[in-house]
Protein backbone atom coordinates (compact mmCIF):
# COMPACT_ATOMS: atom_id res chain seq x y z
CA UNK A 1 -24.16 -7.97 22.56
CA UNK A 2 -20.73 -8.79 21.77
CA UNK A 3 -19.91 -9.77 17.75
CA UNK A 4 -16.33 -10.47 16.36
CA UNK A 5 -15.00 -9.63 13.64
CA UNK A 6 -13.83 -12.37 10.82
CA UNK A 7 -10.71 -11.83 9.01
CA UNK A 8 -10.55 -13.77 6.27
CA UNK A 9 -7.50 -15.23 5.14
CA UNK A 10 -5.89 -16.63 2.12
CA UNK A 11 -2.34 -18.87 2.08
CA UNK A 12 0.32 -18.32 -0.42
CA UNK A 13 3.70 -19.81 -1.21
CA UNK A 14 6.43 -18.31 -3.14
CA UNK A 15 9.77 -19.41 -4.33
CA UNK A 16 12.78 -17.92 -2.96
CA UNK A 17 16.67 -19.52 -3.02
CA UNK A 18 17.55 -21.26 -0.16
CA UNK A 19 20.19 -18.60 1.03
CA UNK A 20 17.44 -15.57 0.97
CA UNK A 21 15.09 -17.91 2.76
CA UNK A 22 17.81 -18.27 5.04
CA UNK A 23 18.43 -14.47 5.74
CA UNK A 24 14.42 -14.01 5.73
CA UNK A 25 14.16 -15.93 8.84
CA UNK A 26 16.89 -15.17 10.25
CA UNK A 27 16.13 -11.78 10.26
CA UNK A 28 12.32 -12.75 11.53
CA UNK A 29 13.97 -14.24 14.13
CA UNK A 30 16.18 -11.97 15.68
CA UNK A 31 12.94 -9.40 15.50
CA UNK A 32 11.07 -11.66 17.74
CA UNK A 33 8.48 -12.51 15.00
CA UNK A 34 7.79 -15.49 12.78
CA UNK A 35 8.18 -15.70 9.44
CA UNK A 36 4.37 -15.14 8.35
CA UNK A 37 4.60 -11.87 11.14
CA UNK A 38 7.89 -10.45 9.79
CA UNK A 39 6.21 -11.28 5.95
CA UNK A 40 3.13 -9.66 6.97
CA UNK A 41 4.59 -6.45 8.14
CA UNK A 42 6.81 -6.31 5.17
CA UNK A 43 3.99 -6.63 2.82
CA UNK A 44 1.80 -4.29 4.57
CA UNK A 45 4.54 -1.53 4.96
CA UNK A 46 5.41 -1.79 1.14
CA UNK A 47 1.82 -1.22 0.36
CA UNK A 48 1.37 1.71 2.48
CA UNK A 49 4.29 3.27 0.56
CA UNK A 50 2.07 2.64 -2.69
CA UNK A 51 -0.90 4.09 -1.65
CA UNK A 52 -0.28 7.01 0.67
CA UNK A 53 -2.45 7.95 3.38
CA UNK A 54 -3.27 11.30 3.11
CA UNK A 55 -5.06 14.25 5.61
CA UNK A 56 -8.85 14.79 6.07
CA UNK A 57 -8.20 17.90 4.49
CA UNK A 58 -6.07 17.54 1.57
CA UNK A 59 -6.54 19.12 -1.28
CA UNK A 60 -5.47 18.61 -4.98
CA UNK A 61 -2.37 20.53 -6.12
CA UNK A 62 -2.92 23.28 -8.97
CA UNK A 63 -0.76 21.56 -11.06
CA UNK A 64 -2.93 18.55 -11.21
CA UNK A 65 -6.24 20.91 -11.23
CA UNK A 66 -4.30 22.36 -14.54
CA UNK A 67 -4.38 19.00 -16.07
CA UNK A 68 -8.11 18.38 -16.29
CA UNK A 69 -7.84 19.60 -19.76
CA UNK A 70 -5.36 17.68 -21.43
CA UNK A 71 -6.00 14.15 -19.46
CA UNK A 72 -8.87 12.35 -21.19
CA UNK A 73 -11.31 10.30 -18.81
CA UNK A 74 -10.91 11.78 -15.54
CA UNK A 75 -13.04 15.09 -14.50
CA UNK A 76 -11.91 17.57 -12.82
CA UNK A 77 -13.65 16.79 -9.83
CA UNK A 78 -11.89 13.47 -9.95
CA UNK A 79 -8.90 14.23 -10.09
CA UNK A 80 -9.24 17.06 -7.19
CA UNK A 81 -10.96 14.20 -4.72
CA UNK A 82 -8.72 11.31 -5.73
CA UNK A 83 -5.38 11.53 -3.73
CA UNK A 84 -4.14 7.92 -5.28
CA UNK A 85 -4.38 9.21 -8.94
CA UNK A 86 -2.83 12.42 -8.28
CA UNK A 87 0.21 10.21 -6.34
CA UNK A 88 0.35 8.18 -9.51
CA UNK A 89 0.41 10.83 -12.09
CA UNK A 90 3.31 12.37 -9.91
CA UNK A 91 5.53 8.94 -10.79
């Protein structure tokens, strides 16, 4: 038995000058995409820059084990098993 997937999506609008607009599809164009492709891809490579993916087997620094102590709210445990908060307390 065969069963698909849904993606859900949402639309949005923003509001850009006329001349980036320009260059935006320009630029979509000459890639061979459309504008909501070339968007896409920019959106979802900016977000993968925020939130890196990390290996199966990574493990916290010992500088951010040494922390436990003097950040209030997170365990230790947390912060060993949480590779986003240890990216963002590197910033």
């Amino acid at each position: 038995m065969y069963t698909a997937t849904q993606t859900h999506r949402s639309q949005i609008a923003f509001r850009f000058d006329n001349a980036l607009i320009a260059r935006i599809k320009l630029t979509a164009r000459s890639r061979g995409l459309s504008l909501n492709d070339y968007a896409k891809a920019l959106f979802e490579r900016v977000t993968l820059l925020d939130s890196p993916i990390l290996p199966e087997n990574y493990c916290a620094s010992d500088e951010l084990r040494a922390m436990t102590g003097f950040i209030k709210g997170f365990t230790k445990e947390q912060l060993e098993n949480d590779p986003k908060l240890e990216y963002l307390l590197r910033k």
